[in-house]
C-alpha atoms as a PDB file:
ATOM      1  CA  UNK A   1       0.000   0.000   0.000  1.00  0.00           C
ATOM      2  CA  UNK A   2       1.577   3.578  -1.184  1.00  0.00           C
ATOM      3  CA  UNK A   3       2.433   5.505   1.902  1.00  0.00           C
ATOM      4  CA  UNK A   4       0.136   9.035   2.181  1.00  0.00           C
ATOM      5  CA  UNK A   5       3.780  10.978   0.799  1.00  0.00           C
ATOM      6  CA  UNK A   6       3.320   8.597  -2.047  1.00  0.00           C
ATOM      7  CA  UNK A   7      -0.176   8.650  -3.032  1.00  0.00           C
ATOM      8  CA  UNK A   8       0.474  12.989  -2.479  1.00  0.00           C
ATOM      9  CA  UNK A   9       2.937  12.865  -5.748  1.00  0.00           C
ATOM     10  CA  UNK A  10       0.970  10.860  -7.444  1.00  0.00           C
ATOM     11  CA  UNK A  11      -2.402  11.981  -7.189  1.00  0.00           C
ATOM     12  CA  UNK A  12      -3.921  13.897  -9.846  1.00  0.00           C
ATOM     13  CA  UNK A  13      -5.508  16.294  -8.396  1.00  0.00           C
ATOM     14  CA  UNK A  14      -2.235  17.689  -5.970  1.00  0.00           C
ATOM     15  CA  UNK A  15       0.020  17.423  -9.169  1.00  0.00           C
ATOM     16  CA  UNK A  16      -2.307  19.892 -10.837  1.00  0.00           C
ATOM     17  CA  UNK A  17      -2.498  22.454  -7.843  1.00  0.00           C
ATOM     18  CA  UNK A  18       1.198  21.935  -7.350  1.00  0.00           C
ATOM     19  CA  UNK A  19       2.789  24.450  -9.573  1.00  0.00           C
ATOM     20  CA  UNK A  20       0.245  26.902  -8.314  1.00  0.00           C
ATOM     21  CA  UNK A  21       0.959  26.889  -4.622  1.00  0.00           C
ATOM     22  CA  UNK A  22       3.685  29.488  -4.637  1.00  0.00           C
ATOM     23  CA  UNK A  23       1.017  32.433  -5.739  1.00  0.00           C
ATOM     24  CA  UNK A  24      -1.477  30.849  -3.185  1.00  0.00           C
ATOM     25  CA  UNK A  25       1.165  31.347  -0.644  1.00  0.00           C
ATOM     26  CA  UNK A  26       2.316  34.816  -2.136  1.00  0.00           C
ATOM     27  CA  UNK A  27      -1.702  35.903  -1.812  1.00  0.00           C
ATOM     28  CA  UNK A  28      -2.603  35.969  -5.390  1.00  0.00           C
ATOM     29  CA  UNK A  29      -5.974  34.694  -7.050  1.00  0.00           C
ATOM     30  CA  UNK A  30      -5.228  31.680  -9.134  1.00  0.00           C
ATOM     31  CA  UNK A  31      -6.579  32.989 -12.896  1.00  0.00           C
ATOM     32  CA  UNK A  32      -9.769  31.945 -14.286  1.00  0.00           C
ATOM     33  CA  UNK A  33      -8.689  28.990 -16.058  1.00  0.00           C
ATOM     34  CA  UNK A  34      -7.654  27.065 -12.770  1.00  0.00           C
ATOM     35  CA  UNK A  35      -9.586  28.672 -10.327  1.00  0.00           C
ATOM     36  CA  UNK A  36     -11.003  25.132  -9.874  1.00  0.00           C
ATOM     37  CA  UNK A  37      -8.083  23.599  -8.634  1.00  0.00           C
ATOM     38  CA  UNK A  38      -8.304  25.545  -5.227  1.00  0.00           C
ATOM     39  CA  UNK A  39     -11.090  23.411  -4.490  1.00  0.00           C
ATOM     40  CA  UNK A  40      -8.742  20.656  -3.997  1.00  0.00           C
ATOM     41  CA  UNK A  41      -6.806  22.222  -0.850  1.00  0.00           C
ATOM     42  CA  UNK A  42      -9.328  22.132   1.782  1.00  0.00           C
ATOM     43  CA  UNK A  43      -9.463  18.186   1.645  1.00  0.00           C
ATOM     44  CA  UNK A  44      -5.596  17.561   1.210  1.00  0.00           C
ATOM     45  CA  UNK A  45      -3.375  17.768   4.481  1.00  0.00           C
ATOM     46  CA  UNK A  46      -0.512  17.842   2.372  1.00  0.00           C
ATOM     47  CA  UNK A  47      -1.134  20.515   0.186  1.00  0.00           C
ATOM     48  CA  UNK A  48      -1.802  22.553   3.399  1.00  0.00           C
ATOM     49  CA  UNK A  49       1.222  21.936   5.155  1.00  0.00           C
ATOM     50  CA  UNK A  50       3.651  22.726   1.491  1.00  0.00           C
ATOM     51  CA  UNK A  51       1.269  25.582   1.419  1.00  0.00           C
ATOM     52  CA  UNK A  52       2.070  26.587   4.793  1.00  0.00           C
ATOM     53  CA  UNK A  53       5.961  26.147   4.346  1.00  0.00           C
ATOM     54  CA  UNK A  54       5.362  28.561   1.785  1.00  0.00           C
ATOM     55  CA  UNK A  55       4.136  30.813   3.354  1.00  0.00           C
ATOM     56  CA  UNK A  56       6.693  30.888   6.236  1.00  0.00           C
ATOM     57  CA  UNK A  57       8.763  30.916   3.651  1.00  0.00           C
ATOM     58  CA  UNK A  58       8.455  34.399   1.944  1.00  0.00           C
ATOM     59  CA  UNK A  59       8.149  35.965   5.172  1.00  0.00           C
ATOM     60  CA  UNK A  60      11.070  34.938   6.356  1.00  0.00           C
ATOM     61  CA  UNK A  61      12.719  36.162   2.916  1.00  0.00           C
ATOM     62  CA  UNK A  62      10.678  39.605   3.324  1.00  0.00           C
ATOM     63  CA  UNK A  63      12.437  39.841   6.873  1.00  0.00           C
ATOM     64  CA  UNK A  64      15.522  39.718   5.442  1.00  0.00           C
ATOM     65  CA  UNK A  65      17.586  43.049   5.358  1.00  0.00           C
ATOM     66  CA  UNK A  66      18.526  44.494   1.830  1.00  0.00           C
ATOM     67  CA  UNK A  67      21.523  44.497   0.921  1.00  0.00           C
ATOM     68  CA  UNK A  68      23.146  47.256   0.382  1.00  0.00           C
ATOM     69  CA  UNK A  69      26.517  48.192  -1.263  1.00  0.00           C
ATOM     70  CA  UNK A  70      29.051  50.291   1.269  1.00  0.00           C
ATOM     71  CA  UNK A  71      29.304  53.581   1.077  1.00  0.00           C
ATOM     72  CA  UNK A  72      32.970  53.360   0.276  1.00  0.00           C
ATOM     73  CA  UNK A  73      31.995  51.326  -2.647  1.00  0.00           C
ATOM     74  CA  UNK A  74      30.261  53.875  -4.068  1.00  0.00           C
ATOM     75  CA  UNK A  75      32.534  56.424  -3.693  1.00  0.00           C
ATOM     76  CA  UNK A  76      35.891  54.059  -5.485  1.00  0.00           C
ATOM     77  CA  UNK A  77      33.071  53.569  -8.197  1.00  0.00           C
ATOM     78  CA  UNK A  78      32.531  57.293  -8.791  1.00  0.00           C
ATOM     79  CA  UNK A  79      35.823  58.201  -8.890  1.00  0.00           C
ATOM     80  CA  UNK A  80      37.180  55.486 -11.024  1.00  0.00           C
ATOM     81  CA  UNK A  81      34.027  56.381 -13.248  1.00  0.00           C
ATOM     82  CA  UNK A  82      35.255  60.393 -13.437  1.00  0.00           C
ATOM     83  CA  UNK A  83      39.013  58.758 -14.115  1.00  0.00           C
ATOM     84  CA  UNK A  84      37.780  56.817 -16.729  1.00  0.00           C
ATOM     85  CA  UNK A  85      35.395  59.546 -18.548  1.00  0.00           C
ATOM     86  CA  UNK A  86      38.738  61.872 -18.011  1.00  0.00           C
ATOM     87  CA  UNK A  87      40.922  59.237 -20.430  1.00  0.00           C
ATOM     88  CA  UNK A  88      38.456  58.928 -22.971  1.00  0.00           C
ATOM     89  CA  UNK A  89      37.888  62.865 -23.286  1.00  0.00           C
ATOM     90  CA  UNK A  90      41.821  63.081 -23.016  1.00  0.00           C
ATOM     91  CA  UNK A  91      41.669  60.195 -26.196  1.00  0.00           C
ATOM     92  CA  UNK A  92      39.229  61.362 -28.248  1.00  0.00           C
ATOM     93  CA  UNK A  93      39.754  63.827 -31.233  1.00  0.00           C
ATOM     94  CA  UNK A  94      37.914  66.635 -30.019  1.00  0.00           C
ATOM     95  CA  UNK A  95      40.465  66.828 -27.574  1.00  0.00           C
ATOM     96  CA  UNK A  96      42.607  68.462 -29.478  1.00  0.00           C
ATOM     97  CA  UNK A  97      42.768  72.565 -28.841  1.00  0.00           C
ATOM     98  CA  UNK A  98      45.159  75.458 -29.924  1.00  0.00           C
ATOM     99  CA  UNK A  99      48.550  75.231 -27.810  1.00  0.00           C
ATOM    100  CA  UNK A 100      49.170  78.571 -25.170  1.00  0.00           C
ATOM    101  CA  UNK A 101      49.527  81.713 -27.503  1.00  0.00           C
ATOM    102  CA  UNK A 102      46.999  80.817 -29.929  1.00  0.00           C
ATOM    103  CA  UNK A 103      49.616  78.227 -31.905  1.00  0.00           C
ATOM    104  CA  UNK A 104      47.509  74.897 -32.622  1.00  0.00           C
ATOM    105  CA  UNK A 105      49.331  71.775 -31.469  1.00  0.00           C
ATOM    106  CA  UNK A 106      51.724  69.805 -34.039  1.00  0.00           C
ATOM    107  CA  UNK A 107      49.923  67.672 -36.377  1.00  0.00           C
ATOM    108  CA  UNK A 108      50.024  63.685 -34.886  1.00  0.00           C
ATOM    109  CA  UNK A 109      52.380  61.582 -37.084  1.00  0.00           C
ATOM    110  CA  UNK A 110      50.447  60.196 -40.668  1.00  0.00           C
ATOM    111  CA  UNK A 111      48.852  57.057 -40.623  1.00  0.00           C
ATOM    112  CA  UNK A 112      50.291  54.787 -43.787  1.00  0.00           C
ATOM    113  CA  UNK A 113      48.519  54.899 -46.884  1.00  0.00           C
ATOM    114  CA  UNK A 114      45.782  52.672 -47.511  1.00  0.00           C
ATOM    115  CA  UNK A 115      44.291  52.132 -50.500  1.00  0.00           C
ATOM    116  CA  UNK A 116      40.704  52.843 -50.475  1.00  0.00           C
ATOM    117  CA  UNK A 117      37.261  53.605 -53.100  1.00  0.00           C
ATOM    118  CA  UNK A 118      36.245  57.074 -54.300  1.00  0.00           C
ATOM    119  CA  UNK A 119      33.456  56.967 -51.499  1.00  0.00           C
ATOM    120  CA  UNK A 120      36.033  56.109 -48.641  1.00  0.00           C
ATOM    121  CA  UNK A 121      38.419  58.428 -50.037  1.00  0.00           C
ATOM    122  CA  UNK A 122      35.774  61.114 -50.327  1.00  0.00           C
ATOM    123  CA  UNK A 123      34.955  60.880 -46.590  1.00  0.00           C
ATOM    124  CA  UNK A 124      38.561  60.764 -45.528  1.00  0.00           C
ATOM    125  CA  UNK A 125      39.150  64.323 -46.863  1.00  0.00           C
ATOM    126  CA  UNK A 126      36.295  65.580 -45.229  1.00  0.00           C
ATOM    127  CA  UNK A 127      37.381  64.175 -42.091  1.00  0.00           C
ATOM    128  CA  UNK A 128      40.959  65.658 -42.610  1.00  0.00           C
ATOM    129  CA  UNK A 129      39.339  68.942 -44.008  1.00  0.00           C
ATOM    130  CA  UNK A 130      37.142  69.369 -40.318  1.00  0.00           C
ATOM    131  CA  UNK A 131      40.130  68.685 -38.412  1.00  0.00           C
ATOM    132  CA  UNK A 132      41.784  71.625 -40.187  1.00  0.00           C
ATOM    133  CA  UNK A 133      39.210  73.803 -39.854  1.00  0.00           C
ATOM    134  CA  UNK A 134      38.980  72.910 -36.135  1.00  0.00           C
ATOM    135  CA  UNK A 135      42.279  73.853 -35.524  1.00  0.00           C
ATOM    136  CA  UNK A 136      42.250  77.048 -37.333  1.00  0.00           C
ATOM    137  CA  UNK A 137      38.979  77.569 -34.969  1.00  0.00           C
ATOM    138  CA  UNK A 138      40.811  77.174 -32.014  1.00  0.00           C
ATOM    139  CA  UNK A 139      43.575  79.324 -33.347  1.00  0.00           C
ATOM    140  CA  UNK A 140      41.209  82.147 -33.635  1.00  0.00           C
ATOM    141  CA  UNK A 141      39.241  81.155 -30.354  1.00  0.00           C
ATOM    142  CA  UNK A 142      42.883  81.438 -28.301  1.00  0.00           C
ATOM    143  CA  UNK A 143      43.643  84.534 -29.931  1.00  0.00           C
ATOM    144  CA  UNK A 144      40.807  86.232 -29.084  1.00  0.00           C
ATOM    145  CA  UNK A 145      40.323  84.928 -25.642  1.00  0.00           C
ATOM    146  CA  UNK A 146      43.702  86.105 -24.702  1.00  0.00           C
ATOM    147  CA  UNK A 147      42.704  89.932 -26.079  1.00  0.00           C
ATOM    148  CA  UNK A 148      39.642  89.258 -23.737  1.00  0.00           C
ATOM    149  CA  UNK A 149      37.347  90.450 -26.310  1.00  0.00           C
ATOM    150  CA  UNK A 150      35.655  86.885 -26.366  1.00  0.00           C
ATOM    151  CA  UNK A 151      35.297  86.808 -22.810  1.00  0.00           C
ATOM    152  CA  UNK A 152      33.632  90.798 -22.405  1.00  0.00           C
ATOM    153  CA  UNK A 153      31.354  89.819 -25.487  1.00  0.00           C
ATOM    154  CA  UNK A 154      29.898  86.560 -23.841  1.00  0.00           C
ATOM    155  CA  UNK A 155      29.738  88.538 -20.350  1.00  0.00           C
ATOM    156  CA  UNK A 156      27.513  90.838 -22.547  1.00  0.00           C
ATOM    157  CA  UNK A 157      25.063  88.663 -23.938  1.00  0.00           C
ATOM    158  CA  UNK A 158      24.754  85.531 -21.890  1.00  0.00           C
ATOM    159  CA  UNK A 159      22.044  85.152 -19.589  1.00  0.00           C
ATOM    160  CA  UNK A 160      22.719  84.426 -16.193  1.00  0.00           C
ATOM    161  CA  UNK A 161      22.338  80.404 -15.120  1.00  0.00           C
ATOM    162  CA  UNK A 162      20.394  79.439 -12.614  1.00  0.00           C
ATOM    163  CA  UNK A 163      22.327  78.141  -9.342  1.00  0.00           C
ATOM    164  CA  UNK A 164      21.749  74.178  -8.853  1.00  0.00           C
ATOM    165  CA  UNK A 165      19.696  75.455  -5.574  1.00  0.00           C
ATOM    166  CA  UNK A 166      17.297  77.250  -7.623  1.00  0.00           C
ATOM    167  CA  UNK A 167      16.546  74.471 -10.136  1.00  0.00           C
ATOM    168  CA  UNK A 168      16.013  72.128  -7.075  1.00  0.00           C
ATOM    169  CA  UNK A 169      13.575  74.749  -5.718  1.00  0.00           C
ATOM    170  CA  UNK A 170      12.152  74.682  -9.067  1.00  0.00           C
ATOM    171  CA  UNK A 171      11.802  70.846  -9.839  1.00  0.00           C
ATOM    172  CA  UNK A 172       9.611  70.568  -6.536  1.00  0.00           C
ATOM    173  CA  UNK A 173       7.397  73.341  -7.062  1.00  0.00           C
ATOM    174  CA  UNK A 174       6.769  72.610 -11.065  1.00  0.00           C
ATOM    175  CA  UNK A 175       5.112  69.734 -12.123  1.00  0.00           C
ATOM    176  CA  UNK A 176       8.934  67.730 -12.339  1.00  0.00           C
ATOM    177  CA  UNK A 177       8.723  64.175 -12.447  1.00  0.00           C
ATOM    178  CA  UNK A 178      10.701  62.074 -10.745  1.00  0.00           C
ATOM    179  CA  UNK A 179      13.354  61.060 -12.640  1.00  0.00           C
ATOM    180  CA  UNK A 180      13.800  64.953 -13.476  1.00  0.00           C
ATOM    181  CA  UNK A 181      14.259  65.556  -9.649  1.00  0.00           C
ATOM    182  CA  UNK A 182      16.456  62.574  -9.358  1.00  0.00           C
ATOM    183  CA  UNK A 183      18.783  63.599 -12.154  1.00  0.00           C
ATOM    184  CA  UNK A 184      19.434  67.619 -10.691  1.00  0.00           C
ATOM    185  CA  UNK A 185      19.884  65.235  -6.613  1.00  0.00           C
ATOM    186  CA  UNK A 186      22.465  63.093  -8.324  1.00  0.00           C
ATOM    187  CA  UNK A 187      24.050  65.916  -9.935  1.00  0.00           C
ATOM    188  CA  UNK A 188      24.641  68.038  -6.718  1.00  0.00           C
ATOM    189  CA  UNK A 189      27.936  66.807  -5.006  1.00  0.00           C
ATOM    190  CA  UNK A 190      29.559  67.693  -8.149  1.00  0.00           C
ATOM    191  CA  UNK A 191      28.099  70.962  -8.286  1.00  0.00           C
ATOM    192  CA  UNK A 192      28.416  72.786  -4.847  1.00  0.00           C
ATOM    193  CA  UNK A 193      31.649  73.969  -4.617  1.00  0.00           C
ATOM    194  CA  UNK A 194      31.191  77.326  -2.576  1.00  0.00           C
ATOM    195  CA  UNK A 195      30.529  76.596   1.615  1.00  0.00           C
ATOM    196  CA  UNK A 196      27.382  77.691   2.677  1.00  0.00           C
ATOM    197  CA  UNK A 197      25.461  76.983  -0.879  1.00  0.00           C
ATOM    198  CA  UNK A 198      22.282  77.000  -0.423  1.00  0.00           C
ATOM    199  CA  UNK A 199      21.673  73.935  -2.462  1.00  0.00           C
ATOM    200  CA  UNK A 200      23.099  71.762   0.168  1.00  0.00           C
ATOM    201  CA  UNK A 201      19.377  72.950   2.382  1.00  0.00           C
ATOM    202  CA  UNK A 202      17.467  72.139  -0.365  1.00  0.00           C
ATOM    203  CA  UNK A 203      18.751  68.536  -0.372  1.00  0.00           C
ATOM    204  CA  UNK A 204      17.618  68.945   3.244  1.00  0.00           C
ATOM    205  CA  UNK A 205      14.127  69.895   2.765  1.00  0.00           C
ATOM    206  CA  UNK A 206      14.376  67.018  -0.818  1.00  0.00           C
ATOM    207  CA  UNK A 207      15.087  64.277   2.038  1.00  0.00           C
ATOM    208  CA  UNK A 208      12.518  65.338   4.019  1.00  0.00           C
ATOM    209  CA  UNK A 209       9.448  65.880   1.935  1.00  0.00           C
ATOM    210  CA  UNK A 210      10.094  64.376  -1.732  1.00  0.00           C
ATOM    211  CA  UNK A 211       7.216  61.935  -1.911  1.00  0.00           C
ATOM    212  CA  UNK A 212       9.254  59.317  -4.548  1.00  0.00           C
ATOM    213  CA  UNK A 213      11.965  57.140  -2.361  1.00  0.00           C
ATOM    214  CA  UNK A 214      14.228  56.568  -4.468  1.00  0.00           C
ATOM    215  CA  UNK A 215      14.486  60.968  -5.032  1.00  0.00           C
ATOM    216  CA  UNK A 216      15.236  60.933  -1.080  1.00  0.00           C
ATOM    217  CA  UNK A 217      17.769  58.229  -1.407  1.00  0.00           C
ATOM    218  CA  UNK A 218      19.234  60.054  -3.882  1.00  0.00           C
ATOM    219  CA  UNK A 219      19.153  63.011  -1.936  1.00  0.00           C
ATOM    220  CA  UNK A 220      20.495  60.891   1.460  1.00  0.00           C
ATOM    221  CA  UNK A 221      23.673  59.672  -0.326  1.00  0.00           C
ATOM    222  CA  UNK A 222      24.356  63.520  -1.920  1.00  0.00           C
ATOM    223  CA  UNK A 223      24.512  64.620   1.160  1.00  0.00           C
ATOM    224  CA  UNK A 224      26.732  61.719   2.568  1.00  0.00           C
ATOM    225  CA  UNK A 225      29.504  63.395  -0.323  1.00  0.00           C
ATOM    226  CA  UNK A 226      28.958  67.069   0.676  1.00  0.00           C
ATOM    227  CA  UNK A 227      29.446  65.731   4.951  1.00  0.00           C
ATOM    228  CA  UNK A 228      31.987  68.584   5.243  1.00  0.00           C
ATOM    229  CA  UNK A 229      29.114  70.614   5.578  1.00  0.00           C
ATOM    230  CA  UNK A 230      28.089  71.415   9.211  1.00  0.00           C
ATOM    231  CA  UNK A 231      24.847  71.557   8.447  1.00  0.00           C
ATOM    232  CA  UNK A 232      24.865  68.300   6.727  1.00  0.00           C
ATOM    233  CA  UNK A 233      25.433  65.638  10.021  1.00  0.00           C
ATOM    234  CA  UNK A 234      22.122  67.312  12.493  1.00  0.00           C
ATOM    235  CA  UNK A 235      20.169  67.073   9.632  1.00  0.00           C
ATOM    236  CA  UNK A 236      20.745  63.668   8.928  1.00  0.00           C
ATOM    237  CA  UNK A 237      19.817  62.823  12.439  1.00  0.00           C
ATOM    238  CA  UNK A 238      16.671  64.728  12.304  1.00  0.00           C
ATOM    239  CA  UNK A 239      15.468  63.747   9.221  1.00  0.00           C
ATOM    240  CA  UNK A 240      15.743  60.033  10.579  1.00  0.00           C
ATOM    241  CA  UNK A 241      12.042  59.892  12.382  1.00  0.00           C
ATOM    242  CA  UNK A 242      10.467  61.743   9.173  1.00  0.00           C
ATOM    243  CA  UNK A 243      11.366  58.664   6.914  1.00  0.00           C
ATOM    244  CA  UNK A 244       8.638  55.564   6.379  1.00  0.00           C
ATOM    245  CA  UNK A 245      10.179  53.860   3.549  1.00  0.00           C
ATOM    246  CA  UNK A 246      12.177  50.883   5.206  1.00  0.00           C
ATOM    247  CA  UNK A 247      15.124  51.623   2.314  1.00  0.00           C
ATOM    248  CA  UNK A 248      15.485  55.417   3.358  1.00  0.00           C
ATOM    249  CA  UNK A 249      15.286  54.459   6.801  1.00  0.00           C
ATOM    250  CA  UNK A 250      18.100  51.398   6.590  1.00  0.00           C
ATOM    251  CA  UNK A 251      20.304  53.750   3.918  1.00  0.00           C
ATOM    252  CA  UNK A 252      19.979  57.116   6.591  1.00  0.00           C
ATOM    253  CA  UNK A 253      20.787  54.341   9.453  1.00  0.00           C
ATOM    254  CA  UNK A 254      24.025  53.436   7.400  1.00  0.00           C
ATOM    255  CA  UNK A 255      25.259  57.253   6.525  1.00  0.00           C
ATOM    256  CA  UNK A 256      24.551  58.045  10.393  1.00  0.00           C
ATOM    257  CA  UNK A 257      26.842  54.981  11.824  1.00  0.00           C
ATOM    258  CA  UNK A 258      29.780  55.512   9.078  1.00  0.00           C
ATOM    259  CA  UNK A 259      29.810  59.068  10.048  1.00  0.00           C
ATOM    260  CA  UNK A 260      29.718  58.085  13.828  1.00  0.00           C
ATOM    261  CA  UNK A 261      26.751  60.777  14.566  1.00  0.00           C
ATOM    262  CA  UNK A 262      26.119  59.899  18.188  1.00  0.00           C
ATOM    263  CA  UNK A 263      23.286  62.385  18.437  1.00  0.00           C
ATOM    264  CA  UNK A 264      21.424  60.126  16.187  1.00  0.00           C
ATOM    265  CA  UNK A 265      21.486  57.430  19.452  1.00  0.00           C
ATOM    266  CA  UNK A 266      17.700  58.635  20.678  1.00  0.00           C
ATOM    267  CA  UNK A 267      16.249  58.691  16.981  1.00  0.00           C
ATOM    268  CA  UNK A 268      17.980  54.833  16.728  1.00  0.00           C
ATOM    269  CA  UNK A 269      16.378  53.324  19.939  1.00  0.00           C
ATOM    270  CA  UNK A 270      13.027  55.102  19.183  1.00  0.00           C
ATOM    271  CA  UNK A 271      13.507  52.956  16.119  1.00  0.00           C
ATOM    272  CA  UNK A 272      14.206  50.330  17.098  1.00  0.00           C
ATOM    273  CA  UNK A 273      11.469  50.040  19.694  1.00  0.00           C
ATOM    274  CA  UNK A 274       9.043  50.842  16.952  1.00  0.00           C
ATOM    275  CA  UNK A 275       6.114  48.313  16.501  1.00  0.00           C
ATOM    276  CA  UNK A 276       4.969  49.331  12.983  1.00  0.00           C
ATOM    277  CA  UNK A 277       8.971  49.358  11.736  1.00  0.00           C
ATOM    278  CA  UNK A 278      10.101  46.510   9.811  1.00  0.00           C
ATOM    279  CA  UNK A 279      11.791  43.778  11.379  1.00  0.00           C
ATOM    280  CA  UNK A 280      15.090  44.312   8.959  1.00  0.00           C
ATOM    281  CA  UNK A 281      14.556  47.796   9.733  1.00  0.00           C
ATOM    282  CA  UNK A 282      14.399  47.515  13.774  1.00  0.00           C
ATOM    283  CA  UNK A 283      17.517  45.429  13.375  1.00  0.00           C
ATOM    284  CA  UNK A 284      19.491  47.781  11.317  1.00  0.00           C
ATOM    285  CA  UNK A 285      18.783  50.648  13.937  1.00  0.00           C
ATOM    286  CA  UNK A 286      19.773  48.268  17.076  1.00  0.00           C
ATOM    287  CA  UNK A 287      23.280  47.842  14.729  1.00  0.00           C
ATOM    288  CA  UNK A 288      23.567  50.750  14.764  1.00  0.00           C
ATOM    289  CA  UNK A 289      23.156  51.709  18.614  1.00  0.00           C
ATOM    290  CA  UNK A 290      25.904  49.066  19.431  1.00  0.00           C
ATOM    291  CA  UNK A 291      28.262  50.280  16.800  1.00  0.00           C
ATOM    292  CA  UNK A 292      27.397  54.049  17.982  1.00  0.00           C
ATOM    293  CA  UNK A 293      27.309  53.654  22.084  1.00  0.00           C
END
């Protein structure tokens, strides 16, 4: 006689619900087509019990913490990025500019002949013919811009930009969509170069009020690069309690503990005493509090 494990492989009917028991466990309504089949699972044990270890399952997976990259990581990666976009700008033809005094730099060495077709020939001299009449451009271009004529004309005419601060202030008062807002967040460490720059308060305020996460984490880890502001470490710590998404939360946790803020120790316990906090999330901030205390 086949033993119940047995006769649960075998019979029809769990075979069929089988390969459905995953979305059953993950809360989703079996489609149309085999609703039926969920009429099987009230009179099978086994099917119950899988289904249960299912269940258990994916919350114990949703409890897990996300990982993260360090934040070291991601500032080798940025620089060796920058080094690398330096070497191909350094590489690339339209490097090439007029020498100091207006001179253009000494023509690089011929390539051998190759034989080629009227039509490859044809766009070879138009290639070499730009290249000439880039050169004699930048010629001109250093001339002038030693006179300072250049300069006074385009001092003249140009409209002023607006500051990065400004467009921030912009993006979240206009109808910007997020990826717009993201783009000007990711572009501020390179851009504030002056202390005191006002665009360093409205990554503040981004962190604290952008409704889209992933803006705010954007706006978390620009801040992490501009830390050498004073302004930047208390409001870090205060804009700890104002985040709800668990990735904010375990990203601020992560930029508070590398930059060893111990005023952030009340916001962490608080934390992670929290009932409605995620479990990852709770754990992250009682890291934190024995790395910090």
């Amino acid at each position: 006689m086949p033993s119940a494990s047995n006769s649960h492989l075998t019979d029809p009917a769990c075979a069929a619900l089988q390969p459905w028991l995953p979305d059953l466990a993950d809360g989703q309504v079996l489609p149309a087509e085999v609703a039926h089949l969920a009429a099987h699972l009230p009179a099978c044990p086994a099917c119950q019990a899988e289904l249960a270890e299912l269940r258990t399952l994916f919350n114990d997976l949703d409890a897990l913490p996300p990982e993260l990259p360090p934040l070291a990581l991601r500032d080798n990666f940025l620089a060796m990025l920058e080094e690398e976009k330096a070497k191909l700008a350094a590489a690339s033809p339209s490097g090439m500019r007029a020498a100091r005094g207006g001179q253009p730099l000494a023509a690089a060495p011929a390539a051998p002949a190759v034989a080629v077709g009227p039509r490859a020939a044809t766009q070879q001299w138009l290639r070499i013919a730009a290249s000439v009449a880039l050169v004699a451009i930048g010629a001109v271009l250093g001339l002038l811009l030693r006179g300072g004529q250049l300069g006074q004309q385009l001092a003249q005419t140009a409209p002023p930009q607006p500051t990065l601060s400004m467009r921030l202030a912009a993006a979240r008062q206009q109808p910007a969509s997020a990826s717009q807002r993201l783009q000007l967040v990711s572009q501020a460490p390179a851009m504030v170069v002056e202390p005191n720059d006002p665009a360093v308060l409205t990554l503040i305020h981004t962190l604290d009020t952008d409704p889209n996460p992933n803006v705010r984490l954007a706006a978390c880890d620009a801040l992490f690069r501009l830390r050498a502001d004073p302004r930047v470490g208390p409001a870090l710590v205060e804009a700890l309690p104002l985040q709800t998404d668990p990735n904010v939360q375990i990203t601020l946790i992560e930029v508070l503990v590398t930059l060893r803020e111990k005023r952030a120790v009340p916001q962490l316990e608080e934390l992670a005493q929290k009932p409605e906090a995620l479990p990852a999330v709770r754990q992250q901030a009682e890291s934190g509090l024995g790395q910090l205390i």
